[in-house]
PDB file of N, CA and C in Angstrom:
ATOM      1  N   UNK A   1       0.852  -1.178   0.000  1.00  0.00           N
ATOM      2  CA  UNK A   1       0.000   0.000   0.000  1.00  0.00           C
ATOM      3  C   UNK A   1       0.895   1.238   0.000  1.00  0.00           C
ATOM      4  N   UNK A   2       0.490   2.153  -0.788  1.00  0.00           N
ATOM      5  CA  UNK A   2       1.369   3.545  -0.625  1.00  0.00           C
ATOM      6  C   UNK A   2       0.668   4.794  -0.227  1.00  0.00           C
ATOM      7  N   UNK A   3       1.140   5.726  -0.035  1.00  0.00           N
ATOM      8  CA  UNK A   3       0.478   7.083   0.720  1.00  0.00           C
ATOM      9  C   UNK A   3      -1.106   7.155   0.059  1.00  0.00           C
ATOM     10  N   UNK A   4      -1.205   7.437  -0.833  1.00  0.00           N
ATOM     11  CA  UNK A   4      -2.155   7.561  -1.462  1.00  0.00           C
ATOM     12  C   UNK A   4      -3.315   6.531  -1.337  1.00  0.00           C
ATOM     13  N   UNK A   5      -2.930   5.384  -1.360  1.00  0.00           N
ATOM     14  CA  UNK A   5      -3.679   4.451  -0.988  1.00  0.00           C
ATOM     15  C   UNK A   5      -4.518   4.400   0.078  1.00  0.00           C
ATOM     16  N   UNK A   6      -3.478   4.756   1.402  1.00  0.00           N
ATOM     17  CA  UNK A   6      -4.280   4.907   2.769  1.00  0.00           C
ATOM     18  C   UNK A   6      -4.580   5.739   2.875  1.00  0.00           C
ATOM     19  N   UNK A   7      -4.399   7.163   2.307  1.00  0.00           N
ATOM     20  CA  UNK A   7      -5.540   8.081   2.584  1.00  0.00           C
ATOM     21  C   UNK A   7      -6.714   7.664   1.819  1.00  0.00           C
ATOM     22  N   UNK A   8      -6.898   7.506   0.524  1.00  0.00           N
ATOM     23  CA  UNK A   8      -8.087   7.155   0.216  1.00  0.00           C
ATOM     24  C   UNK A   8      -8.974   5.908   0.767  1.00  0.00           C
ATOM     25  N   UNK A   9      -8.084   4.962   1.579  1.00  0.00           N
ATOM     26  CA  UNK A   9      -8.625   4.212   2.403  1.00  0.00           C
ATOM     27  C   UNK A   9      -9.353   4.841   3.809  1.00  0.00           C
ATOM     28  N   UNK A  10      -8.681   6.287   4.770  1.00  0.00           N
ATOM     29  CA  UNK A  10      -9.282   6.747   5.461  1.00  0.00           C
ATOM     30  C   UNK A  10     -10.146   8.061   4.945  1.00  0.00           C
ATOM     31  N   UNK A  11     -10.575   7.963   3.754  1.00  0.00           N
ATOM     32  CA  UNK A  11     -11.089   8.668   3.541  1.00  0.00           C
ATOM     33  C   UNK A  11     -12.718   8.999   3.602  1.00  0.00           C
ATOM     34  N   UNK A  12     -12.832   7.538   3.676  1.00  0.00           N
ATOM     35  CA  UNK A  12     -14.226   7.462   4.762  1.00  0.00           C
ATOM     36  C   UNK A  12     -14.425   7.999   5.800  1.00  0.00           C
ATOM     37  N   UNK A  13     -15.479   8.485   5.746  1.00  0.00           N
ATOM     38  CA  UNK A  13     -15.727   9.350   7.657  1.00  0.00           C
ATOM     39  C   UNK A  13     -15.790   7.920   8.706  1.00  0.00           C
ATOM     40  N   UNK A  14     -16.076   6.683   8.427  1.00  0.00           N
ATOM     41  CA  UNK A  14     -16.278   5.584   9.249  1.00  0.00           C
ATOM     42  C   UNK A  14     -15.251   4.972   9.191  1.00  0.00           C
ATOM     43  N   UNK A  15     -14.416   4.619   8.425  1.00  0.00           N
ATOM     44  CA  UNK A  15     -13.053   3.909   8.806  1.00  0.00           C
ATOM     45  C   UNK A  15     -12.330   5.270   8.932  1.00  0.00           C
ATOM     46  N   UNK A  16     -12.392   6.336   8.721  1.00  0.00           N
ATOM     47  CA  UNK A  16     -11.984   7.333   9.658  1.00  0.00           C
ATOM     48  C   UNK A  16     -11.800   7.530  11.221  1.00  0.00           C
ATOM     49  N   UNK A  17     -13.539   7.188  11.495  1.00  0.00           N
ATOM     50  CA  UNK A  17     -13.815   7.287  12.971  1.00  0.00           C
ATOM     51  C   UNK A  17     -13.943   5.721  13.764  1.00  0.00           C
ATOM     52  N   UNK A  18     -13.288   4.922  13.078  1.00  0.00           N
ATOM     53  CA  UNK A  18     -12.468   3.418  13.635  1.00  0.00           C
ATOM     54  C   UNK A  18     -11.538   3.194  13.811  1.00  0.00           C
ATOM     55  N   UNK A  19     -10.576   4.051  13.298  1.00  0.00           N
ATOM     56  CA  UNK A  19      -9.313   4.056  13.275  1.00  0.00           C
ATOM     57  C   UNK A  19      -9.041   5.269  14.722  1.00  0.00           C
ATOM     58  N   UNK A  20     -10.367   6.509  14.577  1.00  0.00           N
ATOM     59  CA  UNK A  20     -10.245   7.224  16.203  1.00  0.00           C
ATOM     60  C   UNK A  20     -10.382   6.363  17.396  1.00  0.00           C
ATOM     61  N   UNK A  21     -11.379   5.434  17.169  1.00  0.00           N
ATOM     62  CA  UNK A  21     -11.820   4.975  18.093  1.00  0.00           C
ATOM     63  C   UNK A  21     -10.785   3.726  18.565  1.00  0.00           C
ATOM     64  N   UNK A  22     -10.147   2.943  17.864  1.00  0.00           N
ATOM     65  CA  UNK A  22      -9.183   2.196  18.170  1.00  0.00           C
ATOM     66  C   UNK A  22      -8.098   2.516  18.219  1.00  0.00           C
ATOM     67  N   UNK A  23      -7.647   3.773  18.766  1.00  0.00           N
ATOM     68  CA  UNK A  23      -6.661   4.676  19.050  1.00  0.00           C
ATOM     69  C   UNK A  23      -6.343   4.384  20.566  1.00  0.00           C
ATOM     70  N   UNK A  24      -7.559   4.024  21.476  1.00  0.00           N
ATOM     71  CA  UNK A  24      -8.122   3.759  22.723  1.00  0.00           C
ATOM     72  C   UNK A  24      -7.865   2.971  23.052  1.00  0.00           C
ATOM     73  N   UNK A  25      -7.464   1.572  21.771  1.00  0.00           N
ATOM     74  CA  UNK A  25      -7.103   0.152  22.215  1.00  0.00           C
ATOM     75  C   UNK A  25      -7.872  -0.403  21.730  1.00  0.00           C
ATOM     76  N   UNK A  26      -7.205  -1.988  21.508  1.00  0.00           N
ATOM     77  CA  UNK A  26      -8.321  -3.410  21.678  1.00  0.00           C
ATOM     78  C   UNK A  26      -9.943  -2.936  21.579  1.00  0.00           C
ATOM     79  N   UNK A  27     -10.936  -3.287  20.685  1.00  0.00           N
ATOM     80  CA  UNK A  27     -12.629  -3.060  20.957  1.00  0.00           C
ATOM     81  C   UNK A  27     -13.077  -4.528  20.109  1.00  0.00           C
ATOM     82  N   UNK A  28     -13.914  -4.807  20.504  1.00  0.00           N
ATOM     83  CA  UNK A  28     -14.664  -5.469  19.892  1.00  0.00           C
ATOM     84  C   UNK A  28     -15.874  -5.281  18.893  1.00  0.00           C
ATOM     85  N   UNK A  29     -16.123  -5.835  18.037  1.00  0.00           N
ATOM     86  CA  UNK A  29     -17.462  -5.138  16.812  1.00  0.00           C
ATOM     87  C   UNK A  29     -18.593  -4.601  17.537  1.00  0.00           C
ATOM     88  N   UNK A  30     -19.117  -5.153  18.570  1.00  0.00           N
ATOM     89  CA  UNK A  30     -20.658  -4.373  19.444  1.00  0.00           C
ATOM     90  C   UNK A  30     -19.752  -3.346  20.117  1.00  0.00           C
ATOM     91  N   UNK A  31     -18.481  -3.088  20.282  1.00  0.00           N
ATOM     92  CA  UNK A  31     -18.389  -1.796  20.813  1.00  0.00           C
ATOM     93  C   UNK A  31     -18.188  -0.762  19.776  1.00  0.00           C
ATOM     94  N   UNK A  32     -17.294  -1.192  18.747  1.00  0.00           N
ATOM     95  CA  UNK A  32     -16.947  -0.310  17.836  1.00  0.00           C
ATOM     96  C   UNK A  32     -18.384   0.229  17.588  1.00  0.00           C
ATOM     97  N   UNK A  33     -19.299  -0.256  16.645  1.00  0.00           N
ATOM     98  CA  UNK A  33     -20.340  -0.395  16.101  1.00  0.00           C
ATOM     99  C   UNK A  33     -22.137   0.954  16.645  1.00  0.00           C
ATOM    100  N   UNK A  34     -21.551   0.282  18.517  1.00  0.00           N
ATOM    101  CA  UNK A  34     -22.387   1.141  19.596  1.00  0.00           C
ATOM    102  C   UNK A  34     -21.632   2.619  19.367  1.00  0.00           C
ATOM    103  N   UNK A  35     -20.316   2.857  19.573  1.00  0.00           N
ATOM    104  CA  UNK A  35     -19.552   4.506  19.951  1.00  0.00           C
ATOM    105  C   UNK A  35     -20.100   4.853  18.468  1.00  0.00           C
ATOM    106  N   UNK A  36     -20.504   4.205  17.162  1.00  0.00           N
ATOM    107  CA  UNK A  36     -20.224   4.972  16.066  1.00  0.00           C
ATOM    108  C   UNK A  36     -22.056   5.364  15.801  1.00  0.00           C
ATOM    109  N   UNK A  37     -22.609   4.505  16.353  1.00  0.00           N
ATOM    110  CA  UNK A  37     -23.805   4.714  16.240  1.00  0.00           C
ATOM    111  C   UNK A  37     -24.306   4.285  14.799  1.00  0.00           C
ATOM    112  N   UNK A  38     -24.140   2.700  14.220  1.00  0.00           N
ATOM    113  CA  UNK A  38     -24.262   2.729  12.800  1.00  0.00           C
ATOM    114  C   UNK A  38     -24.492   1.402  12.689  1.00  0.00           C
ATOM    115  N   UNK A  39     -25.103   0.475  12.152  1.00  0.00           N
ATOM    116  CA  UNK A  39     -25.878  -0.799  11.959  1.00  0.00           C
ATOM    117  C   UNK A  39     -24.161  -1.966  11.688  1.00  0.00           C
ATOM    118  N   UNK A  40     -24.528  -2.622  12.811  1.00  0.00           N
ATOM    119  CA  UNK A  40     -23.125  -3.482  12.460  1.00  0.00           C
ATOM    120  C   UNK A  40     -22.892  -3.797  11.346  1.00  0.00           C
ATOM    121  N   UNK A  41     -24.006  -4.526  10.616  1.00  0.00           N
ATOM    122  CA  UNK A  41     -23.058  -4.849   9.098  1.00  0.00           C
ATOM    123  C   UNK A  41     -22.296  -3.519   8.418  1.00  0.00           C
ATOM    124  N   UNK A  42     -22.707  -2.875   8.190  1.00  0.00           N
ATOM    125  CA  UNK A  42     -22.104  -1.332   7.903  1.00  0.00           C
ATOM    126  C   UNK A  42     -20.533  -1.600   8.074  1.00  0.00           C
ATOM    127  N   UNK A  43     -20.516  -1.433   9.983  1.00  0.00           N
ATOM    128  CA  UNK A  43     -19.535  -1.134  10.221  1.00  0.00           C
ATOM    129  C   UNK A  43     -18.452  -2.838  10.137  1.00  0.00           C
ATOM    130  N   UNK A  44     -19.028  -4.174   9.981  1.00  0.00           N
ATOM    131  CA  UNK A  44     -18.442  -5.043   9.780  1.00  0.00           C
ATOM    132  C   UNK A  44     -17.825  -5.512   8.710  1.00  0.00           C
ATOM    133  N   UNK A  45     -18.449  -4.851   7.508  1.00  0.00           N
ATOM    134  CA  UNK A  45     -17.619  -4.532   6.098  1.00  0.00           C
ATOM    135  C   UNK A  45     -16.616  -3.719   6.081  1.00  0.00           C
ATOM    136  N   UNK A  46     -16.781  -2.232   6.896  1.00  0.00           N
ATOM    137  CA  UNK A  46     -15.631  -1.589   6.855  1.00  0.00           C
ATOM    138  C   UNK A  46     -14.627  -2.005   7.702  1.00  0.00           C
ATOM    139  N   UNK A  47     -14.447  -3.059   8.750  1.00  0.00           N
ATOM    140  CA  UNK A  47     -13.263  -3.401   9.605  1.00  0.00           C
ATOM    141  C   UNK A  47     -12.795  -4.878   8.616  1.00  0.00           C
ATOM    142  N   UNK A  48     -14.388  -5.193   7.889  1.00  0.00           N
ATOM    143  CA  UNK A  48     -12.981  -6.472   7.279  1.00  0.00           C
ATOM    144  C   UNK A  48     -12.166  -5.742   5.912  1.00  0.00           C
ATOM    145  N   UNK A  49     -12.473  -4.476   5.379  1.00  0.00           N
ATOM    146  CA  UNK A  49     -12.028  -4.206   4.172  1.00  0.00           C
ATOM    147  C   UNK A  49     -10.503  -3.839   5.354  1.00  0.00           C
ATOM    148  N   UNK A  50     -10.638  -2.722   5.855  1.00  0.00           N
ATOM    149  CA  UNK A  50      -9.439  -2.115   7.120  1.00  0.00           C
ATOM    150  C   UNK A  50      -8.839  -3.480   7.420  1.00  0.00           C
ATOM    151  N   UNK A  51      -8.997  -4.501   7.532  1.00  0.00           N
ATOM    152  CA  UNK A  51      -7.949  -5.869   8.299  1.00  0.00           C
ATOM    153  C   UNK A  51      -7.748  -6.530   6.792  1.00  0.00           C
ATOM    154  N   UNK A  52      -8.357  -6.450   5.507  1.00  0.00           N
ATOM    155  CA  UNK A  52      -7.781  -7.181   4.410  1.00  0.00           C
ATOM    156  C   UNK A  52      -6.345  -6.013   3.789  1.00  0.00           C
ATOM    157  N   UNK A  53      -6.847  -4.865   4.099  1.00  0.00           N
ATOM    158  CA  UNK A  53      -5.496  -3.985   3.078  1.00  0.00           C
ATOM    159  C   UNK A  53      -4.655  -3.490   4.921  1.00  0.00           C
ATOM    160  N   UNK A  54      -4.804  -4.493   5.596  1.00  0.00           N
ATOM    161  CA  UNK A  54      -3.617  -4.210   6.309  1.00  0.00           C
ATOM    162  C   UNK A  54      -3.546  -3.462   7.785  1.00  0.00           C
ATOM    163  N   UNK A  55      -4.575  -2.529   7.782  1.00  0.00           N
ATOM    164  CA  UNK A  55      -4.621  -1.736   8.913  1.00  0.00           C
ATOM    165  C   UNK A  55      -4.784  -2.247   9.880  1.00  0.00           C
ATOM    166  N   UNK A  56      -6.217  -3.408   9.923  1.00  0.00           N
ATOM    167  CA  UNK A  56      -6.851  -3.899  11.421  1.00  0.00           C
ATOM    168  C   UNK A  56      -6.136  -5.415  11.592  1.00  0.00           C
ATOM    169  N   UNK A  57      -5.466  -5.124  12.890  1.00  0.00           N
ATOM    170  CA  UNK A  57      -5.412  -6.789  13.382  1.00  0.00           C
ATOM    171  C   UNK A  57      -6.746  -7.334  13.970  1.00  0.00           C
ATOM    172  N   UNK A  58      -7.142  -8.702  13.336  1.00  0.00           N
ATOM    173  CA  UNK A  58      -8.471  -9.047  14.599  1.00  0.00           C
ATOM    174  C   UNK A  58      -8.455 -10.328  14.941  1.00  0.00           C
ATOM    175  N   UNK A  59      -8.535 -10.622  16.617  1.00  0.00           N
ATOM    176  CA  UNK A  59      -8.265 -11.611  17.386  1.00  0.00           C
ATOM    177  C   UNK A  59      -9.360 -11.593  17.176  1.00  0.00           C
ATOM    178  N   UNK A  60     -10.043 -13.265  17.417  1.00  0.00           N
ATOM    179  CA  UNK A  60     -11.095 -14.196  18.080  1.00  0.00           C
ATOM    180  C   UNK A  60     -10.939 -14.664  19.596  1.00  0.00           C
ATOM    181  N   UNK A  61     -11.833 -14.281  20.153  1.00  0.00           N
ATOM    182  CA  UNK A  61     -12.079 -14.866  21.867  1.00  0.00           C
ATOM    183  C   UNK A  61     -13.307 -15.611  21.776  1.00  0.00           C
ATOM    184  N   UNK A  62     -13.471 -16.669  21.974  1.00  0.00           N
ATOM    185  CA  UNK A  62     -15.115 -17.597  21.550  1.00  0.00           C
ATOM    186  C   UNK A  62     -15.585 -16.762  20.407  1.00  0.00           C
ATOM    187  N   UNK A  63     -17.166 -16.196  20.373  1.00  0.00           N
ATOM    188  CA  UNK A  63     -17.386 -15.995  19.417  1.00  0.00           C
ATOM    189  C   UNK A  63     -17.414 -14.566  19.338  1.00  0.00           C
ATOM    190  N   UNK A  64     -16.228 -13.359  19.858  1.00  0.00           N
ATOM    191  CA  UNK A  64     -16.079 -11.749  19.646  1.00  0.00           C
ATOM    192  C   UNK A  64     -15.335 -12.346  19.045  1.00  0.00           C
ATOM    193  N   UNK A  65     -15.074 -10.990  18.105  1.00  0.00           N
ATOM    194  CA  UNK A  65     -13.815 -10.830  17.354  1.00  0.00           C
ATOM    195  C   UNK A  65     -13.472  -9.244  17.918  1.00  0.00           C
ATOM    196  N   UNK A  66     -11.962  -9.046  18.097  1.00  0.00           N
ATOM    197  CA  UNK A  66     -11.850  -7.830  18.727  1.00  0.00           C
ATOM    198  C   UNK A  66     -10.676  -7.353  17.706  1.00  0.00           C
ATOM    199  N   UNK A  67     -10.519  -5.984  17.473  1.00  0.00           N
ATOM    200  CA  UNK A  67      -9.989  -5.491  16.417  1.00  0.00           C
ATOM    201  C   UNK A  67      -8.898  -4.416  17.456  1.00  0.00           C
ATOM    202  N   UNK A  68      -7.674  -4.320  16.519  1.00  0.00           N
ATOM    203  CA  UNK A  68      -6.845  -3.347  17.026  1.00  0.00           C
ATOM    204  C   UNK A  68      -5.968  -2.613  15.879  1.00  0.00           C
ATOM    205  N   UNK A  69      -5.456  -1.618  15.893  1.00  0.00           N
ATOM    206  CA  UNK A  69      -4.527  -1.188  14.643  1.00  0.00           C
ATOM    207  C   UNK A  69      -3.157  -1.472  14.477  1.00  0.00           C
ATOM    208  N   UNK A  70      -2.894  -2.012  13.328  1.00  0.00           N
ATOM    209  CA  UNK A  70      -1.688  -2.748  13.015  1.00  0.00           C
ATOM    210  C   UNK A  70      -0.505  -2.127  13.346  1.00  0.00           C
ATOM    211  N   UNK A  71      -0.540  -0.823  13.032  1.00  0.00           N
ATOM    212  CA  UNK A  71       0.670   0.162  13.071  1.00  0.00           C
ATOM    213  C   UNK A  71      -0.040   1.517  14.238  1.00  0.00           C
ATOM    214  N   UNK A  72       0.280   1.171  15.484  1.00  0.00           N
ATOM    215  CA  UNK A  72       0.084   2.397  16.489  1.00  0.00           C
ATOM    216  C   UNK A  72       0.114   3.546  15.742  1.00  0.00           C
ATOM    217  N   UNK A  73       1.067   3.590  15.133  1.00  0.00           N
ATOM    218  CA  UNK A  73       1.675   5.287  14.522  1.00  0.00           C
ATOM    219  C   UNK A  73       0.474   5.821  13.755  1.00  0.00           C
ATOM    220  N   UNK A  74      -0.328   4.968  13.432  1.00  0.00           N
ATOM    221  CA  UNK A  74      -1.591   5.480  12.426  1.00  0.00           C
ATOM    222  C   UNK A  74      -2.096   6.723  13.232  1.00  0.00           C
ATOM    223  N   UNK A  75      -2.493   6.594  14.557  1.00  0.00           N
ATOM    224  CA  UNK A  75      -2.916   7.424  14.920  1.00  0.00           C
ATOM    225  C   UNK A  75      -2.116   8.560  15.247  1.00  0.00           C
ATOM    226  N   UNK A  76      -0.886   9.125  15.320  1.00  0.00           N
ATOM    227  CA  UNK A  76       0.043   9.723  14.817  1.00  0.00           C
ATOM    228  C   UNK A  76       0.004  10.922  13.828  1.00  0.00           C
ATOM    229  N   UNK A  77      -0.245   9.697  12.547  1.00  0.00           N
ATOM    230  CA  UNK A  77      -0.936  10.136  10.962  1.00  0.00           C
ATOM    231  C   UNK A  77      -2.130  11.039  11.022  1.00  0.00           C
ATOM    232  N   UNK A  78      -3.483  10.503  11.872  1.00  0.00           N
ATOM    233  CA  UNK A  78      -4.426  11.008  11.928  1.00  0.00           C
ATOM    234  C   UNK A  78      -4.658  12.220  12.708  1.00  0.00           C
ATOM    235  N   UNK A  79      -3.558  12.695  13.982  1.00  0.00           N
ATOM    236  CA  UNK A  79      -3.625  13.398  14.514  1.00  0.00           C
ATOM    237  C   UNK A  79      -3.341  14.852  14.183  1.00  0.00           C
ATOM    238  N   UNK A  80      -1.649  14.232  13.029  1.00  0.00           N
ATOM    239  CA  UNK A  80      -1.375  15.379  12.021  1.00  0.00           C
ATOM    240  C   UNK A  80      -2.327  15.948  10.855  1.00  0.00           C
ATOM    241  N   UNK A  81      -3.626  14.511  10.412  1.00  0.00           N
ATOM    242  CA  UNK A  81      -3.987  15.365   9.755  1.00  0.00           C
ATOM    243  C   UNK A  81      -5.049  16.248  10.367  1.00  0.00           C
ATOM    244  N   UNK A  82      -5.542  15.767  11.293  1.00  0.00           N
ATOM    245  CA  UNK A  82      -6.859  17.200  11.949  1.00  0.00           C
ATOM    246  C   UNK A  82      -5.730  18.188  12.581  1.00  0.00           C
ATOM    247  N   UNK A  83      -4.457  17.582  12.289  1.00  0.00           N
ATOM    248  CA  UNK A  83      -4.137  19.516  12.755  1.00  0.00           C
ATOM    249  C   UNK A  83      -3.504  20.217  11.605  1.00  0.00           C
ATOM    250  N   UNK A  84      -3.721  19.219  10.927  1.00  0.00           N
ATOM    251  CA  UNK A  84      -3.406  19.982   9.582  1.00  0.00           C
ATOM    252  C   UNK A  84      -4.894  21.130   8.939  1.00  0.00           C
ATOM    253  N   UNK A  85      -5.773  20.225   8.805  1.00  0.00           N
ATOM    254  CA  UNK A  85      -6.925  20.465   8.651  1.00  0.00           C
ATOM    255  C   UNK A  85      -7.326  22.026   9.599  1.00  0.00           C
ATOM    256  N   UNK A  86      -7.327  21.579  10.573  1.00  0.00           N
ATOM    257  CA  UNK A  86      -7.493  23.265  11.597  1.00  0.00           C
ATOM    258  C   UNK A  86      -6.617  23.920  11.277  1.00  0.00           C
ATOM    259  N   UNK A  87      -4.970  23.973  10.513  1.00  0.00           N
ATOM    260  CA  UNK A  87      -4.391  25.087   9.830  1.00  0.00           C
ATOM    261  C   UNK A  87      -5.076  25.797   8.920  1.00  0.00           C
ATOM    262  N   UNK A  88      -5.206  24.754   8.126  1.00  0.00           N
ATOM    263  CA  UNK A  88      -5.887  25.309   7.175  1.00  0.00           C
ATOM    264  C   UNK A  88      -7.090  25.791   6.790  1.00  0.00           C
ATOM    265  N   UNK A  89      -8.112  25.625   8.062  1.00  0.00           N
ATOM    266  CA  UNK A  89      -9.106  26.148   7.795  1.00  0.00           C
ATOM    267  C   UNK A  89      -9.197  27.805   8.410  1.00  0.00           C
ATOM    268  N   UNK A  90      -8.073  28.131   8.924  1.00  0.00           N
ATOM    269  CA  UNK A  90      -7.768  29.752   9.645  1.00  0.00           C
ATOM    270  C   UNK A  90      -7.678  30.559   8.415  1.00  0.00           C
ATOM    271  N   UNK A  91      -7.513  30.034   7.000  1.00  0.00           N
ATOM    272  CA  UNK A  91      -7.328  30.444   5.901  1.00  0.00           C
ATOM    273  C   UNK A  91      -6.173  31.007   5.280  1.00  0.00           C
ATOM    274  N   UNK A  92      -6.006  31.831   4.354  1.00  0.00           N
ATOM    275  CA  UNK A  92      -4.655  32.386   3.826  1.00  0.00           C
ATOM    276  C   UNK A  92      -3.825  33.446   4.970  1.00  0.00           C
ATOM    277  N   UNK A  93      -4.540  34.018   5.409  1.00  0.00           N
ATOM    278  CA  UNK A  93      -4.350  35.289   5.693  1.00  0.00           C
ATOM    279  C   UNK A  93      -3.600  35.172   7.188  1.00  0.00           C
ATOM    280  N   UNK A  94      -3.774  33.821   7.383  1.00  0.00           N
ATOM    281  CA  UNK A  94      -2.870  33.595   8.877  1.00  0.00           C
ATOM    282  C   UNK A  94      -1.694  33.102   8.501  1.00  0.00           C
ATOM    283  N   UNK A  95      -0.600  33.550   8.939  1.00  0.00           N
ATOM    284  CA  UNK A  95       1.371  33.641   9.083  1.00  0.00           C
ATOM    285  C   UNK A  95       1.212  32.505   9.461  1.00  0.00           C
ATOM    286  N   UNK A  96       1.397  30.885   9.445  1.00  0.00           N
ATOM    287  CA  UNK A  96       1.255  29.714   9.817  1.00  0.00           C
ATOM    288  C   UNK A  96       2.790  28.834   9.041  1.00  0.00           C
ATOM    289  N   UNK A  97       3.324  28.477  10.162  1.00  0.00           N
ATOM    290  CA  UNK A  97       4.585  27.475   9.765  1.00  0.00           C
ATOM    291  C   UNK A  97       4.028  26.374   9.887  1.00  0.00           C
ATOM    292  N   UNK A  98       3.709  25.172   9.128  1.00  0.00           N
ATOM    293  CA  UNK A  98       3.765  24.602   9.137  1.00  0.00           C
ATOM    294  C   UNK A  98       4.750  22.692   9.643  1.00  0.00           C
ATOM    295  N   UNK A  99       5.921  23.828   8.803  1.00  0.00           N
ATOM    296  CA  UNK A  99       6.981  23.094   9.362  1.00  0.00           C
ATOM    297  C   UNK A  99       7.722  23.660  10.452  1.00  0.00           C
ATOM    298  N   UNK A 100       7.650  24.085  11.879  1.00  0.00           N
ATOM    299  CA  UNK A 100       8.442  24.437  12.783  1.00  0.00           C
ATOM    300  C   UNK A 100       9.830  24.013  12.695  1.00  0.00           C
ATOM    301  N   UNK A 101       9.937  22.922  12.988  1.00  0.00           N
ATOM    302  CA  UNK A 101      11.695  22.466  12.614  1.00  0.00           C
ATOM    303  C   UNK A 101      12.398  23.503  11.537  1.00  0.00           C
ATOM    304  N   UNK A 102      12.016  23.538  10.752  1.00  0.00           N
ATOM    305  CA  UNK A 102      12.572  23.922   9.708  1.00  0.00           C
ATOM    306  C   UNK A 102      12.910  25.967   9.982  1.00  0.00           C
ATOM    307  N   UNK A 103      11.785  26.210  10.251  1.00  0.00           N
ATOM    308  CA  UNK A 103      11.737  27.465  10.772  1.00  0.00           C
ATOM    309  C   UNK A 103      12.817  28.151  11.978  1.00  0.00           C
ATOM    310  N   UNK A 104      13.287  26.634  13.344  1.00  0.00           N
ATOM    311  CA  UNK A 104      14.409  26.543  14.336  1.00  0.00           C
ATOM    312  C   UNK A 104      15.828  26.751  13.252  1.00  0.00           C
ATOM    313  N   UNK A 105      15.629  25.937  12.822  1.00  0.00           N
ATOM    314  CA  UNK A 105      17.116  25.887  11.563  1.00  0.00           C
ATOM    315  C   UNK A 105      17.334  27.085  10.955  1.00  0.00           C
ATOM    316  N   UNK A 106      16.303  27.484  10.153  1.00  0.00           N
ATOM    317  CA  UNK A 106      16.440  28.900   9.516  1.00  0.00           C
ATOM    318  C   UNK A 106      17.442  30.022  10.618  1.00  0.00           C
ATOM    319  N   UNK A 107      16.656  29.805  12.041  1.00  0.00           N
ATOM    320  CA  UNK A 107      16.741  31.098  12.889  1.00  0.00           C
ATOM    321  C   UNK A 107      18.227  30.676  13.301  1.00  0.00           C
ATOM    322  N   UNK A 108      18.842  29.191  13.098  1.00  0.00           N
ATOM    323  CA  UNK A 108      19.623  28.964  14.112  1.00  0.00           C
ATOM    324  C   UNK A 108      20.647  29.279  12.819  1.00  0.00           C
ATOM    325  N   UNK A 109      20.407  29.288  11.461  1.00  0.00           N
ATOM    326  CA  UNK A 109      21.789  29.818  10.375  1.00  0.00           C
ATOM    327  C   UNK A 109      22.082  31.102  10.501  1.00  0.00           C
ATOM    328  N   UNK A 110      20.521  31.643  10.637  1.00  0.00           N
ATOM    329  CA  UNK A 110      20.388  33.166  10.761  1.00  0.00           C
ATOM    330  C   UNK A 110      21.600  33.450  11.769  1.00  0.00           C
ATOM    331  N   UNK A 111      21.911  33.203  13.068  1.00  0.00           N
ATOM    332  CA  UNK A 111      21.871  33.751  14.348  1.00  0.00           C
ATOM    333  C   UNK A 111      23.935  32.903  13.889  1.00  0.00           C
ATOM    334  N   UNK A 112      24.079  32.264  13.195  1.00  0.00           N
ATOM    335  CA  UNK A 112      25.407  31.963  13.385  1.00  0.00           C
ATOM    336  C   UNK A 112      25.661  32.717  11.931  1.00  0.00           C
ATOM    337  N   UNK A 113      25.055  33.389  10.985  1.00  0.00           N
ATOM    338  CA  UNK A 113      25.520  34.050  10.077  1.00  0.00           C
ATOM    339  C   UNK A 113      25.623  35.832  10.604  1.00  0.00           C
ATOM    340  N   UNK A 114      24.846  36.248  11.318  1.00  0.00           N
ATOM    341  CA  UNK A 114      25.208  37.238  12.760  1.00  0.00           C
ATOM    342  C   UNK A 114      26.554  36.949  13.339  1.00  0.00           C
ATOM    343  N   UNK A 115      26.453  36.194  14.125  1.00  0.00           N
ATOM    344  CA  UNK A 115      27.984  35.702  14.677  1.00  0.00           C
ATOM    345  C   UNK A 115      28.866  35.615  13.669  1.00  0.00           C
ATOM    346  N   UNK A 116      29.110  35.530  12.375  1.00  0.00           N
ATOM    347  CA  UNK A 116      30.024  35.069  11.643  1.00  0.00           C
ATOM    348  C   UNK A 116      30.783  36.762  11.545  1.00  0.00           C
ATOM    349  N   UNK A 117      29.611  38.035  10.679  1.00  0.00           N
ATOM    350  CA  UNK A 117      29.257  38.847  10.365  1.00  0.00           C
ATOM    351  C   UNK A 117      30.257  40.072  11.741  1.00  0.00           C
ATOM    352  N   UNK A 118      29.978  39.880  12.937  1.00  0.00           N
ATOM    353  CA  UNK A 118      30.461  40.312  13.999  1.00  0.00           C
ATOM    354  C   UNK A 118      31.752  39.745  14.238  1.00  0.00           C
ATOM    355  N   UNK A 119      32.369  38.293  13.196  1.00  0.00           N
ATOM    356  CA  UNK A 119      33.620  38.245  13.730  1.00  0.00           C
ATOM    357  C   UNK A 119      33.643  37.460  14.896  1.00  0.00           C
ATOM    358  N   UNK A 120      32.696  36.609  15.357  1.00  0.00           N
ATOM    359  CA  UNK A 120      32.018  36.339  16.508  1.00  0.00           C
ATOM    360  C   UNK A 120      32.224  34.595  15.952  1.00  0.00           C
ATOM    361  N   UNK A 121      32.570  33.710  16.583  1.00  0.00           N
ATOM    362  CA  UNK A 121      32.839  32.342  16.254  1.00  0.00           C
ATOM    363  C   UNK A 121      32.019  31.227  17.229  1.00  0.00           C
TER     364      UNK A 121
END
């Protein structure tokens, strides 16, 4: 799977908000299913498509099946993008770095090209 892939895989608002919800840990389908408020089969197609391209691990205990996310970091992914999303919805007109790191570096060439400038080592 490549970038593109899994976003258009979370690009559902429901394997969107399965992938929030199993952020929490370990759930089982009547829990997932109850927090999302949505007719299990619904939501039992979208966790087996999510566990066939990779995302959902799912254990059997008698007859639950309980689902968890393959790669922790997903939620990581998802966190950057709703804060990506709230950047961008402040619109053009807000001064917004995106990349901070990059912005430290700038200031930190800046501040030794000063020092250089002054003769300053």
């Amino acid at each position: 799977m490549d970038g593109l892939s899994l976003i258009k895989l979370l690009a559902d608002e429901n394997r969107f908000r399965i992938v929030e919800i199993l952020s929490e840990g370990e759930m089982n389908v009547t829990d997932i299913f109850s927090r999302l408020g949505k007719e299990q089969s619904l939501i039992s197609h979208h966790l087996a498509n999510m566990r066939e391209q990779g995302i959902l691990i799912a254990r059997h205990s008698g007859k639950k099946v309980f689902y968890s996310l393959s790669v922790p970091s997903l939620v990581s992914f998802l966190n950057e993008a709703n804060r990506l999303a709230s950047i961008i919805s402040k619109g053009p007109n807000e001064e917004i770095s995106v990349f901070p790191e990059s912005k430290k570096e700038k200031d930190k060439e800046e501040d030794f090209e000063t020092k250089i400038e002054r003769g300053e080592d």
